[in-house]
PDB file of N, CA and C in Angstrom:
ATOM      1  N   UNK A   1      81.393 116.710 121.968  1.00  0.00           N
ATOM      2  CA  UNK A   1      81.107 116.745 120.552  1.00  0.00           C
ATOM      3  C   UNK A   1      82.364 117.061 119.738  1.00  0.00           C
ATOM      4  N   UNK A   2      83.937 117.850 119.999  1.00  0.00           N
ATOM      5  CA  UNK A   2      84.435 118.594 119.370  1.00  0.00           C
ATOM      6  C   UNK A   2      85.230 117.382 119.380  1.00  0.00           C
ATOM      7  N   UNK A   3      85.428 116.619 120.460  1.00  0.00           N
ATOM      8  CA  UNK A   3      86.646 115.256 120.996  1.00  0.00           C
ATOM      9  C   UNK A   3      86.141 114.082 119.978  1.00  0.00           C
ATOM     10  N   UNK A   4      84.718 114.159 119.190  1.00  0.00           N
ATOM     11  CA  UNK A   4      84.363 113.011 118.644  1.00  0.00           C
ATOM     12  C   UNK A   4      84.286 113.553 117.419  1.00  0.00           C
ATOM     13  N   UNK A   5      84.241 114.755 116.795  1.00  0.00           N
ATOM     14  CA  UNK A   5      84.198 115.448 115.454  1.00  0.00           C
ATOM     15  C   UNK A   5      85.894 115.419 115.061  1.00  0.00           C
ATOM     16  N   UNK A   6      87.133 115.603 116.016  1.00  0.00           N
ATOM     17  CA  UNK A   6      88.224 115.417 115.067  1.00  0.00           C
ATOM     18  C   UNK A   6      88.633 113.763 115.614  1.00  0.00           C
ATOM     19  N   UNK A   7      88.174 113.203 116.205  1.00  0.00           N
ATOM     20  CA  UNK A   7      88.207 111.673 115.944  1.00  0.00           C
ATOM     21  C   UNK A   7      87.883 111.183 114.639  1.00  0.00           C
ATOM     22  N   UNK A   8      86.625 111.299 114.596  1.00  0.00           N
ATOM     23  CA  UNK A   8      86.214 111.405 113.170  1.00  0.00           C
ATOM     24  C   UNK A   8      86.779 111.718 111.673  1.00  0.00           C
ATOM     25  N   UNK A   9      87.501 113.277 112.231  1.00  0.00           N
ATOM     26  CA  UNK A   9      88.073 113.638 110.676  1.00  0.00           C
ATOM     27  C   UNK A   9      89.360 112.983 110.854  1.00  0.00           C
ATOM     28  N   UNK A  10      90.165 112.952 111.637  1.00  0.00           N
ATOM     29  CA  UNK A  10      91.249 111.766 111.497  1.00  0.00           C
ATOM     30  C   UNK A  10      90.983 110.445 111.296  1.00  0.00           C
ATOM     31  N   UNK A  11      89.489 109.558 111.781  1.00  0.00           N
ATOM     32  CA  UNK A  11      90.143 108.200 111.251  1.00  0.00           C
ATOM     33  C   UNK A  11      89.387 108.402 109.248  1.00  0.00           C
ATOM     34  N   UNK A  12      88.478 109.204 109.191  1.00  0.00           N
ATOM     35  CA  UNK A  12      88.197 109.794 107.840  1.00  0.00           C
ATOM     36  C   UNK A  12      89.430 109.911 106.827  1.00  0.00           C
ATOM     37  N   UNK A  13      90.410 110.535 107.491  1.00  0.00           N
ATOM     38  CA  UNK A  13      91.637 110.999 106.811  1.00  0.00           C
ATOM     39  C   UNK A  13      92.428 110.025 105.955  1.00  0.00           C
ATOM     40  N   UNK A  14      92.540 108.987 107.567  1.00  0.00           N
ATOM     41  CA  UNK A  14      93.571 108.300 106.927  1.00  0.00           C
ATOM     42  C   UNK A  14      92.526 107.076 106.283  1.00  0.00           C
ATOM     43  N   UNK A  15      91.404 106.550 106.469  1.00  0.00           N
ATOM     44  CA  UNK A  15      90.526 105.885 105.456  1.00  0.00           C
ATOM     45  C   UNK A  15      90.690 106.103 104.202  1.00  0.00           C
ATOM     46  N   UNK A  16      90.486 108.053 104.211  1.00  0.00           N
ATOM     47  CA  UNK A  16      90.790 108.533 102.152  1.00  0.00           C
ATOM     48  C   UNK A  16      92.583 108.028 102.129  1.00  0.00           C
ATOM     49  N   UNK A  17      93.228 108.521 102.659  1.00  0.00           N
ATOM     50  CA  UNK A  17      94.957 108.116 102.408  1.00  0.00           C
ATOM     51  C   UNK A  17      95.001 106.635 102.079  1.00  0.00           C
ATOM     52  N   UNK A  18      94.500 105.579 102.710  1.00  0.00           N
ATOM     53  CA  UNK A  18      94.925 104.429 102.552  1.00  0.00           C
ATOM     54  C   UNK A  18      94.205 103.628 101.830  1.00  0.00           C
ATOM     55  N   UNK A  19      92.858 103.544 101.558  1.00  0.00           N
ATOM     56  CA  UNK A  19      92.165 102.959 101.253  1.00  0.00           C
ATOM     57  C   UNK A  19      91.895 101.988 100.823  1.00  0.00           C
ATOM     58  N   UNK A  20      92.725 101.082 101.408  1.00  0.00           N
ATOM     59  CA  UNK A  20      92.151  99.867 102.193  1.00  0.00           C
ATOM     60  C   UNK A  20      92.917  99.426 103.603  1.00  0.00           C
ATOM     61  N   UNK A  21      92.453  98.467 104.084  1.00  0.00           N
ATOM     62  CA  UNK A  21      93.169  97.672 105.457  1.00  0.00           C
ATOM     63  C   UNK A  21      93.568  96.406 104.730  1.00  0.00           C
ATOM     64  N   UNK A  22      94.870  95.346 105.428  1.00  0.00           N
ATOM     65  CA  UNK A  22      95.108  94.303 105.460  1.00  0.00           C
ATOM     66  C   UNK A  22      95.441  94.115 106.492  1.00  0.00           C
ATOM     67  N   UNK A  23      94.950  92.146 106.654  1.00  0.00           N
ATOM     68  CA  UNK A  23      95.229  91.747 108.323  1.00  0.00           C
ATOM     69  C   UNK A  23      95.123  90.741 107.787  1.00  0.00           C
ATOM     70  N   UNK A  24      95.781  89.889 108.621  1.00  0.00           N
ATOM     71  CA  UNK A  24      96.282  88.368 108.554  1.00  0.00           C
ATOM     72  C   UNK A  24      95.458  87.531 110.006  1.00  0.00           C
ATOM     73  N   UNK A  25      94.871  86.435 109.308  1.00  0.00           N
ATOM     74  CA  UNK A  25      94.299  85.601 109.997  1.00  0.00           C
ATOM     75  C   UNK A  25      95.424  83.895 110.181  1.00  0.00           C
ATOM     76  N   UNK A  26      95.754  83.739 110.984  1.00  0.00           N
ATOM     77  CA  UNK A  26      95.928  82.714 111.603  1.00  0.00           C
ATOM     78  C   UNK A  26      94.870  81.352 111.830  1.00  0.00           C
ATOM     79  N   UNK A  27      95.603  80.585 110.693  1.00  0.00           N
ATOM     80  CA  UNK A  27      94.340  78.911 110.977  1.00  0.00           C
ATOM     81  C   UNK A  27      94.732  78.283 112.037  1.00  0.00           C
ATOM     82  N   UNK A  28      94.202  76.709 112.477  1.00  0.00           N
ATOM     83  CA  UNK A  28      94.615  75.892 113.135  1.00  0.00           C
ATOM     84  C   UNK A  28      96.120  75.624 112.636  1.00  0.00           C
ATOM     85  N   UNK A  29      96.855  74.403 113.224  1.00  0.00           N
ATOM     86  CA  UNK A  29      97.788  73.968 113.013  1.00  0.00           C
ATOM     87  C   UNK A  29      97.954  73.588 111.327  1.00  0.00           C
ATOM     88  N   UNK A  30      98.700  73.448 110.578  1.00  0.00           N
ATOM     89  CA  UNK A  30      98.675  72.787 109.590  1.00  0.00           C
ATOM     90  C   UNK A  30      98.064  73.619 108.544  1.00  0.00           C
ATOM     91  N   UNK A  31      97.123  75.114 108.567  1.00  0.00           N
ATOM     92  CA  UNK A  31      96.589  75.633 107.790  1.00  0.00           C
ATOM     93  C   UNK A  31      97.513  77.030 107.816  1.00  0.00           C
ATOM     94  N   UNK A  32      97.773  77.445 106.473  1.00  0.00           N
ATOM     95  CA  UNK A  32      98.453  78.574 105.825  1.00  0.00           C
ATOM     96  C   UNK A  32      97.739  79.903 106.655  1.00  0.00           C
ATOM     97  N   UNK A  33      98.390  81.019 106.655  1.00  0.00           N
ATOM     98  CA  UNK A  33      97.971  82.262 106.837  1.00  0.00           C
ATOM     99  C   UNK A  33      97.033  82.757 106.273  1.00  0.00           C
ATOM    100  N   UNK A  34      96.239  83.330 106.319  1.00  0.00           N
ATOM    101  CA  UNK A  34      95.028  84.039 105.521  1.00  0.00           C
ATOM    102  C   UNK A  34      95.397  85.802 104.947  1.00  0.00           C
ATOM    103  N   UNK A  35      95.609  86.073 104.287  1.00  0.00           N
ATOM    104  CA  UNK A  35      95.771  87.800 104.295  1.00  0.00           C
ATOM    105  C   UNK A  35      93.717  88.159 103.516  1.00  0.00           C
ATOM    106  N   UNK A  36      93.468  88.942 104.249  1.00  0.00           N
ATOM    107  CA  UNK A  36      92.515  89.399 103.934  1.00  0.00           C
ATOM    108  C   UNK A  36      92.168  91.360 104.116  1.00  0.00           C
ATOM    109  N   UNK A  37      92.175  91.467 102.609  1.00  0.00           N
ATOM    110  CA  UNK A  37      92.008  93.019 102.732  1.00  0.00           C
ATOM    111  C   UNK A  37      90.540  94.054 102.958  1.00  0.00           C
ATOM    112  N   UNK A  38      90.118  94.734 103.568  1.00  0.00           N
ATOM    113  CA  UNK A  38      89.229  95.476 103.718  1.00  0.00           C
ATOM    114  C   UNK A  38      89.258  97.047 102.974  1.00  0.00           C
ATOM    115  N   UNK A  39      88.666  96.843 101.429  1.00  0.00           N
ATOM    116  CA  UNK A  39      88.214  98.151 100.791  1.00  0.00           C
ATOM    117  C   UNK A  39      87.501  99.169 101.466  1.00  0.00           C
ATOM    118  N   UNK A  40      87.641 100.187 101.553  1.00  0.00           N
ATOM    119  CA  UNK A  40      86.681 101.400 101.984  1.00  0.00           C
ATOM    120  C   UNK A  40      86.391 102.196 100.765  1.00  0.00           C
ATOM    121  N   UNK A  41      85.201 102.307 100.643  1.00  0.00           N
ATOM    122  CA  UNK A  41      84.832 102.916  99.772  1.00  0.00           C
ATOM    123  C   UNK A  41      85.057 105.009  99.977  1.00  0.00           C
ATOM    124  N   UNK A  42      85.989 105.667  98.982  1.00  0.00           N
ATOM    125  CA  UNK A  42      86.332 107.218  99.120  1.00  0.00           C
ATOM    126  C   UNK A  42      84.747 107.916  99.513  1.00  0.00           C
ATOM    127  N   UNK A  43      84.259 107.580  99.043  1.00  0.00           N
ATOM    128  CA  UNK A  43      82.037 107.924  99.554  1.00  0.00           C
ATOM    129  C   UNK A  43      81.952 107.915 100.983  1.00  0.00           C
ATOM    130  N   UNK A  44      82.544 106.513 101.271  1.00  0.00           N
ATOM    131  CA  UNK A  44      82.083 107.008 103.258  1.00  0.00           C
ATOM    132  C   UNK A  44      83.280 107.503 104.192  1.00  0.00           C
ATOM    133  N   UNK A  45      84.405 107.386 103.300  1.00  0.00           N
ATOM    134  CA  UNK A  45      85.443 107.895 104.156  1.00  0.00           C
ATOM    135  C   UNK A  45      85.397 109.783 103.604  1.00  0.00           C
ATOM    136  N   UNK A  46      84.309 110.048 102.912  1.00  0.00           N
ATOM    137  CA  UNK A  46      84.244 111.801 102.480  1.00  0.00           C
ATOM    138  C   UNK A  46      83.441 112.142 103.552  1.00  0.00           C
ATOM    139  N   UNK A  47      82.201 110.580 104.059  1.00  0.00           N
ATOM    140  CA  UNK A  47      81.087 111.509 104.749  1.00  0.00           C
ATOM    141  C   UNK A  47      81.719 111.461 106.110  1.00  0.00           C
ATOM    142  N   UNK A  48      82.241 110.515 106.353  1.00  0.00           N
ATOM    143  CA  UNK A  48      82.812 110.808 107.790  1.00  0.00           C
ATOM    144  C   UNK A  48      83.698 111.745 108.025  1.00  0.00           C
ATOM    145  N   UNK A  49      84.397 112.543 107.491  1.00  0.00           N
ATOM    146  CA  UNK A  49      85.200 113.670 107.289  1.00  0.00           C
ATOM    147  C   UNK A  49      84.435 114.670 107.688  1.00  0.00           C
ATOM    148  N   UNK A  50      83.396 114.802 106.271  1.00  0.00           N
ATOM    149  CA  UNK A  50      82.406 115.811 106.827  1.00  0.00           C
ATOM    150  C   UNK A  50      81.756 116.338 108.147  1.00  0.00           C
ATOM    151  N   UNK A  51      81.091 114.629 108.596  1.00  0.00           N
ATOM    152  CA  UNK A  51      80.756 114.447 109.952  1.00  0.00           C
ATOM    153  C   UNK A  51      81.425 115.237 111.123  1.00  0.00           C
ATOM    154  N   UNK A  52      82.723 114.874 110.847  1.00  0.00           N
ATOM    155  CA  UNK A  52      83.290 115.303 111.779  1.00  0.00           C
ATOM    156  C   UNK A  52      84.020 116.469 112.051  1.00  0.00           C
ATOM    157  N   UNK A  53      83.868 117.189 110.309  1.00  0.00           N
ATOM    158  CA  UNK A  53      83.844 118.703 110.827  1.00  0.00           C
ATOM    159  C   UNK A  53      82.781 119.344 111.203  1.00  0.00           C
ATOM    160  N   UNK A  54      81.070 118.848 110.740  1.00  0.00           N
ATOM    161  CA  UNK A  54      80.104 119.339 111.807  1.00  0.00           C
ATOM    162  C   UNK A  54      79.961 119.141 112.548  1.00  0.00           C
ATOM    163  N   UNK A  55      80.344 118.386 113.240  1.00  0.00           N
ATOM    164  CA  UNK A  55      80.214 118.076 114.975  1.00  0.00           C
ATOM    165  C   UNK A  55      81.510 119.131 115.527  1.00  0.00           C
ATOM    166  N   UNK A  56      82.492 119.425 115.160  1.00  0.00           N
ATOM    167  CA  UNK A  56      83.440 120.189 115.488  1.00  0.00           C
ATOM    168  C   UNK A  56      82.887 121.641 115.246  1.00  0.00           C
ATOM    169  N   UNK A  57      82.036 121.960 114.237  1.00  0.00           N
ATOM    170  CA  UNK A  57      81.753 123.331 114.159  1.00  0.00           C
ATOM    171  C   UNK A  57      80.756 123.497 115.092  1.00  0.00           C
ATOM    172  N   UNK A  58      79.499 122.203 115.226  1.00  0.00           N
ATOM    173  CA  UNK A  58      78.386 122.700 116.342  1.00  0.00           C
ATOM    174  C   UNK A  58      78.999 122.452 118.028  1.00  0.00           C
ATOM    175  N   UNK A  59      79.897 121.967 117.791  1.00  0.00           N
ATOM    176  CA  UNK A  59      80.691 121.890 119.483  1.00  0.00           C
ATOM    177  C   UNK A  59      81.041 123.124 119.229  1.00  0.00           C
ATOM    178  N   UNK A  60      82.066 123.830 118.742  1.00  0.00           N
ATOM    179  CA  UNK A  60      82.538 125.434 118.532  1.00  0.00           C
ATOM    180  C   UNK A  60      81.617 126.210 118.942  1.00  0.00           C
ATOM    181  N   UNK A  61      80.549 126.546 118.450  1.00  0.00           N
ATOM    182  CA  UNK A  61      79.559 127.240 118.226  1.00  0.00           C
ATOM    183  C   UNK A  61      78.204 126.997 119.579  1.00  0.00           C
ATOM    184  N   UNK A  62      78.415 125.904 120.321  1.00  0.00           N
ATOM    185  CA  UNK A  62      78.072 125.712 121.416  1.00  0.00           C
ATOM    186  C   UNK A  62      78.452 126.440 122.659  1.00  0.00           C
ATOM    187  N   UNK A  63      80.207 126.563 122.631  1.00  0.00           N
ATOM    188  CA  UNK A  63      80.666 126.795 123.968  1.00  0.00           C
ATOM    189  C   UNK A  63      80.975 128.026 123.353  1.00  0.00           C
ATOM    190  N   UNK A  64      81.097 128.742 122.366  1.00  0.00           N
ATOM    191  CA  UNK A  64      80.722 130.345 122.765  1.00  0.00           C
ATOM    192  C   UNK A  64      79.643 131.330 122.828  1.00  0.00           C
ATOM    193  N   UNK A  65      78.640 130.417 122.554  1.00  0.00           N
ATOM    194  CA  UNK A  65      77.161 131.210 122.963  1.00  0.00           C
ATOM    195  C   UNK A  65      76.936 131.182 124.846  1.00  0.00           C
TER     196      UNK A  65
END
């Protein structure tokens, strides 16, 4: 749980830092490059943050009971 809660708040992190992706698609022969960007909305890159500091606090709070 604790290995998938700061997975979480890191790819969260850099989702809020960057917010967006670009990647380039490749056509057949004869067709131009494609650049196509992927928005993330700051809303799900907050909840996955969150996420993944509760899964980090109930992993915590697991292995010292």
């Amino acid at each position: 749980m604790r290995t998938l809660g700061i997975v979480l708040v890191v790819l969260g992190a850099l989702a809020l830092g960057f917010g967006s992706f670009t990647y380039v698609t490749r056509g057949k022969a004869g067709e131009a490059e494609k650049r196509k960007t992927i928005w993330i909305p700051p809303v799900a890159s907050g909840i996955v943050v969150v996420s993944g500091l509760l899964l980090i606090a109930i992993g915590s709070r697991r292995s010292t009971a």
